[in-house]
N, C-alpha and C. Protein backbone atom coordinates (compact mmCIF):
# COMPACT_ATOMS: atom_id res chain seq x y z
N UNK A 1 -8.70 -10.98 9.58
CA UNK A 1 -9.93 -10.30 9.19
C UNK A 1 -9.61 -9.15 8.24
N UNK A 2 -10.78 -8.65 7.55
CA UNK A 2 -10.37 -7.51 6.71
C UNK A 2 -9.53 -6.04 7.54
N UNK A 3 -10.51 -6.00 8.45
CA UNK A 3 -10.11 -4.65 9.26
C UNK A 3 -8.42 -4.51 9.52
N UNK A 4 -8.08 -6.16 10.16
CA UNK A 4 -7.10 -5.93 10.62
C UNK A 4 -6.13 -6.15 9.12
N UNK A 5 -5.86 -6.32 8.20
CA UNK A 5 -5.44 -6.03 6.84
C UNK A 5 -5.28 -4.85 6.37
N UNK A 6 -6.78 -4.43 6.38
CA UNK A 6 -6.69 -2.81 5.96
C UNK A 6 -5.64 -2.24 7.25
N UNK A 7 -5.85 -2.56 8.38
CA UNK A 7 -4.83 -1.68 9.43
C UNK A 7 -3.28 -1.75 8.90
N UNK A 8 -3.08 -2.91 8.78
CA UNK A 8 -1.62 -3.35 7.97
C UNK A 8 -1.25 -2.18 6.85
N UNK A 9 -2.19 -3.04 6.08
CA UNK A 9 -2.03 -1.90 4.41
C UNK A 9 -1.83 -0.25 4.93
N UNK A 10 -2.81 0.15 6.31
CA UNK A 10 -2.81 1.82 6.44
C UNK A 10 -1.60 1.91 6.95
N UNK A 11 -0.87 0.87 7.91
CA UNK A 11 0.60 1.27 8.37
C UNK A 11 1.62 1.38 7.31
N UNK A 12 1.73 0.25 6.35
CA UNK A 12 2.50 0.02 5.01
C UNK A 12 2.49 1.54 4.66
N UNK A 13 1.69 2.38 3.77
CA UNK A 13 0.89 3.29 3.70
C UNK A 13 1.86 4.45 4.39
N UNK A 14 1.58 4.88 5.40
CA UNK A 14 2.08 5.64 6.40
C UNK A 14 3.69 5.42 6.35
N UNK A 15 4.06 4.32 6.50
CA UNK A 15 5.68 3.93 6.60
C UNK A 15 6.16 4.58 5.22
N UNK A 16 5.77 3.97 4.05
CA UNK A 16 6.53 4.32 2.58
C UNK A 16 5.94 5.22 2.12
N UNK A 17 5.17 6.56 2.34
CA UNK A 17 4.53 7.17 1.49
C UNK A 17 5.59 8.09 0.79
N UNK A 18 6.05 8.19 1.85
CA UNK A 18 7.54 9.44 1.55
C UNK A 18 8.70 8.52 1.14
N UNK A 19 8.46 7.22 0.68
CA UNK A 19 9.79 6.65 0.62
C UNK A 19 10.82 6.93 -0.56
N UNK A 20 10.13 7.72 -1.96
CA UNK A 20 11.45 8.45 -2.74
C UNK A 20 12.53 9.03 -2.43
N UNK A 21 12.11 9.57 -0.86
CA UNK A 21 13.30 10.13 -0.43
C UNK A 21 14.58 9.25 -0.10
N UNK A 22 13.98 7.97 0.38
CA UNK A 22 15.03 6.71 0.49
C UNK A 22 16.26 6.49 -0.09
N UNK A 23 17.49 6.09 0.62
CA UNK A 23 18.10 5.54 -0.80
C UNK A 23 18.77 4.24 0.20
N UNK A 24 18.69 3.18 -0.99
CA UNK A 24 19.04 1.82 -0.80
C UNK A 24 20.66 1.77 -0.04
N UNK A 25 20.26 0.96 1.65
CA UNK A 25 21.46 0.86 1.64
C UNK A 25 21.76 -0.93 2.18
N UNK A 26 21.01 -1.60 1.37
CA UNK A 26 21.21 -3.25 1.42
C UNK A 26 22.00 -4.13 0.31
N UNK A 27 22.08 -5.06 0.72
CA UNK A 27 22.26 -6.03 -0.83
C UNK A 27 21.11 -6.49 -1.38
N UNK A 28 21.20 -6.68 -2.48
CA UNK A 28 20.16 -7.64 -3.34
C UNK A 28 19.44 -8.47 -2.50
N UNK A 29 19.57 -9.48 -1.78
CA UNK A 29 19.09 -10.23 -1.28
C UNK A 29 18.07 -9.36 -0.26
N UNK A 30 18.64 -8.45 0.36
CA UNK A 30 18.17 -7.83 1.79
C UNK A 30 16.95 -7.12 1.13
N UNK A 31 17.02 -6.28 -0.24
CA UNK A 31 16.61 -5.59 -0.79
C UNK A 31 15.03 -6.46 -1.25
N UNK A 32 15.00 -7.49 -1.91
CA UNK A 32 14.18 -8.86 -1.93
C UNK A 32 13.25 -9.11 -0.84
N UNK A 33 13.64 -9.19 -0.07
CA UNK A 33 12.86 -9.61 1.82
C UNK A 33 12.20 -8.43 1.85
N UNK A 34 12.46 -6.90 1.54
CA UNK A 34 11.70 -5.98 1.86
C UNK A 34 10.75 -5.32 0.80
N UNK A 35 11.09 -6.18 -0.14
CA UNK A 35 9.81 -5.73 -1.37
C UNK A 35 8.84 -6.69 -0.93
N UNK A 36 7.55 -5.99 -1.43
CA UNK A 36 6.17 -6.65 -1.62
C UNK A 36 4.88 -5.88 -1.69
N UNK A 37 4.01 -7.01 -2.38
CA UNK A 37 2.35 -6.74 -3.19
C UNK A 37 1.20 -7.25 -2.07
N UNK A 38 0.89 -6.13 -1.60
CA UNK A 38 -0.71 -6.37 -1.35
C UNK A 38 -1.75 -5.81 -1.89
N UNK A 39 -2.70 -6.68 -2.00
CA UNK A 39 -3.55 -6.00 -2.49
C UNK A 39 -5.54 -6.96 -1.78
N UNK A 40 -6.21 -5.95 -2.04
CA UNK A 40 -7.44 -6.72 -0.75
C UNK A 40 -8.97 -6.00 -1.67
N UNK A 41 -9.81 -6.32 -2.14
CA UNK A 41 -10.39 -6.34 -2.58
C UNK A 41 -12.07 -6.78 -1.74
N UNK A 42 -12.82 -5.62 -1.50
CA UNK A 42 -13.99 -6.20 -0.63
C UNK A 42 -15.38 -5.06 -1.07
N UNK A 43 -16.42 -5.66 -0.67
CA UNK A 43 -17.74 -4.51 -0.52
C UNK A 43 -18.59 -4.20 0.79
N UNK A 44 -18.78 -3.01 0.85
CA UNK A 44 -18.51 -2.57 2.00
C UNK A 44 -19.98 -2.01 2.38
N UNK A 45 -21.19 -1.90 2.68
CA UNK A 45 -22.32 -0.83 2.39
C UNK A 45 -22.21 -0.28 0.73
N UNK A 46 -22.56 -1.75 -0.04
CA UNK A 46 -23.09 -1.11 -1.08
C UNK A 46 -22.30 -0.76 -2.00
N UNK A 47 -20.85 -0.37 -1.34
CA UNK A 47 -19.60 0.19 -2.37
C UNK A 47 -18.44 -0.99 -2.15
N UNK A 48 -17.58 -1.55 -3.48
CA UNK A 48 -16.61 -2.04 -3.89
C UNK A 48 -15.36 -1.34 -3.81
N UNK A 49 -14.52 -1.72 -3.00
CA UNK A 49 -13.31 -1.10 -2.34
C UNK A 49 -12.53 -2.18 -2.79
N UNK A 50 -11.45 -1.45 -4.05
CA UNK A 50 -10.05 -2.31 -4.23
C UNK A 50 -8.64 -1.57 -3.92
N UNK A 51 -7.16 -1.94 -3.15
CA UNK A 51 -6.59 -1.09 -3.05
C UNK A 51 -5.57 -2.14 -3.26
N UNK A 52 -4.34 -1.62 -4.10
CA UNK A 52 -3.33 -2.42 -4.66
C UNK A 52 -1.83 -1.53 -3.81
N UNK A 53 -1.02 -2.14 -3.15
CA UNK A 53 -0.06 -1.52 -2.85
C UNK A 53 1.48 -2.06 -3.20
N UNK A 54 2.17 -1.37 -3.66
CA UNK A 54 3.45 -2.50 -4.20
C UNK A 54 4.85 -1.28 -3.87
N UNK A 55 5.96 -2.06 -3.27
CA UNK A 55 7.37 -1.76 -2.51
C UNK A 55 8.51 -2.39 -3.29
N UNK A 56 9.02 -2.05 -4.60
CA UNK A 56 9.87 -2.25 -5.07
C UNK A 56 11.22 -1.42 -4.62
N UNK A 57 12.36 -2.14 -4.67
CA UNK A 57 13.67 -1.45 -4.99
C UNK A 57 14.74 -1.71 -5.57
N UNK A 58 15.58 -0.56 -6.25
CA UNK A 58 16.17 -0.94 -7.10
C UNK A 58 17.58 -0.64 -6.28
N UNK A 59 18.83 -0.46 -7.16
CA UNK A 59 20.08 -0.33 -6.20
C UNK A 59 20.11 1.30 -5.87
N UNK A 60 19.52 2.03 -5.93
CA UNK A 60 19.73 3.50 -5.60
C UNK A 60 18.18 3.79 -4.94
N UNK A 61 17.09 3.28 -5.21
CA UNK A 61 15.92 4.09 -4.93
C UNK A 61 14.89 2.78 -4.23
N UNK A 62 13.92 3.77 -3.84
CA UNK A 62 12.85 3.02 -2.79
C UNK A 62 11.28 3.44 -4.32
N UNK A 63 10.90 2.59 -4.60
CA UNK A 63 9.49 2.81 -5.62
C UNK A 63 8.03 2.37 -4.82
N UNK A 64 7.30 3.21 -4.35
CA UNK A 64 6.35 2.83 -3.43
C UNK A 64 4.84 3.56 -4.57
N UNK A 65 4.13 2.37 -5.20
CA UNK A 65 2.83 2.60 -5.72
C UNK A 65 1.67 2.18 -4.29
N UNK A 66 0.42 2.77 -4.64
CA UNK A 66 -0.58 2.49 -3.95
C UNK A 66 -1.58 2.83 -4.49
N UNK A 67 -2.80 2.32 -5.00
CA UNK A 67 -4.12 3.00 -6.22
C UNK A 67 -5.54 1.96 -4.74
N UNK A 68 -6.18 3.26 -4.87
CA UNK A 68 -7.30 2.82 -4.11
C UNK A 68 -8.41 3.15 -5.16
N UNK A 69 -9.58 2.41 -5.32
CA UNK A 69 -10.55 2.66 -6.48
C UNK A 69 -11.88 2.04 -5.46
N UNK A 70 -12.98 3.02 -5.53
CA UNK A 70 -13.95 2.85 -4.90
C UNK A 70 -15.09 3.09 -5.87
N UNK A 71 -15.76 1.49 -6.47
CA UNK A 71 -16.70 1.42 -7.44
C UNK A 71 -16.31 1.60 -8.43
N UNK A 72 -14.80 1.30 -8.87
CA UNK A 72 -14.21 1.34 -10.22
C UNK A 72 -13.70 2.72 -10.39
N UNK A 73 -14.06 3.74 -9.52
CA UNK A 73 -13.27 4.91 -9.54
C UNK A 73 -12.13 5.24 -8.95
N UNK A 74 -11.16 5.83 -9.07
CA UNK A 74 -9.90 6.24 -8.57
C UNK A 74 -10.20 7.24 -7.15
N UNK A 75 -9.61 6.41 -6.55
CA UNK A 75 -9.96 7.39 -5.04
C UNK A 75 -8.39 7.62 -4.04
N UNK A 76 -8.30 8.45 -2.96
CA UNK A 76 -7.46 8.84 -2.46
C UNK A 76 -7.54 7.90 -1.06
N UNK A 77 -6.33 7.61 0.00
CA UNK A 77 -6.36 6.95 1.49
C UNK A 77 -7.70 7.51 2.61
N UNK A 78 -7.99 8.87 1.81
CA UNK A 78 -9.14 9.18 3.16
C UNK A 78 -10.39 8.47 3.06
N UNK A 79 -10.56 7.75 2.10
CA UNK A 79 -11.81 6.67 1.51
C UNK A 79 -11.41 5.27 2.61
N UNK A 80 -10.38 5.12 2.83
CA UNK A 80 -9.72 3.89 3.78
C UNK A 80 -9.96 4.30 5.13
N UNK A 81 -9.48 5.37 5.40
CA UNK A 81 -9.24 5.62 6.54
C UNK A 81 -10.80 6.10 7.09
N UNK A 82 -11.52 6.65 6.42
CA UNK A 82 -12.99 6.54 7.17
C UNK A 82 -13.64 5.63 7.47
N UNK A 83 -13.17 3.91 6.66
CA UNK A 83 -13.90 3.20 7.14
C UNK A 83 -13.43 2.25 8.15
N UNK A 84 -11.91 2.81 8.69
CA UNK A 84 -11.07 2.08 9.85
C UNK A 84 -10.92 2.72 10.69
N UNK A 85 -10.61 4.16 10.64
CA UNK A 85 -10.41 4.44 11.78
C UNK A 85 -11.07 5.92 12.24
């Protein structure tokens, strides 16, 4: 279901927000298994909620994007989190 997605995405979220501080200590391969893109797209009362989240890494660093846009505008996690939890 959506809810339980968005719950996912808010843990993702919570886990990597601080992840610059990271530094890589896998191989390539290991490094692979722990990258990844979500992204969930829905309307909600009237408003269009898109939120893109992406977990790249390279051999030294952790790269954690996340863009939430509510009605085509740029919005912050507390737009998520009011309507989950």
């Amino acid at each position: 279901t959506i809810v339980n997605h968005l719950n996912t995405m808010l843990d993702n979220h919570e886990k990597y927000k601080n992840c610059y501080f990271w530094k890589n200590t896998g191989n390539a391969a290991s490094r692979r298994k722990q990258e990844f893109t979500e992204n969930i797209k829905f309307t909600l009362n009237g408003k269009t909620y898109e939120w893109d989240q992406d977990l790249s890494i390279s051999c030294k660093n952790f790269y954690w994007t996340s863009s939430i846009y509510v009605n085509g505008k740029k919005s912050n996690i507390t737009a998520i989190k009011k309507l989950v939890r």
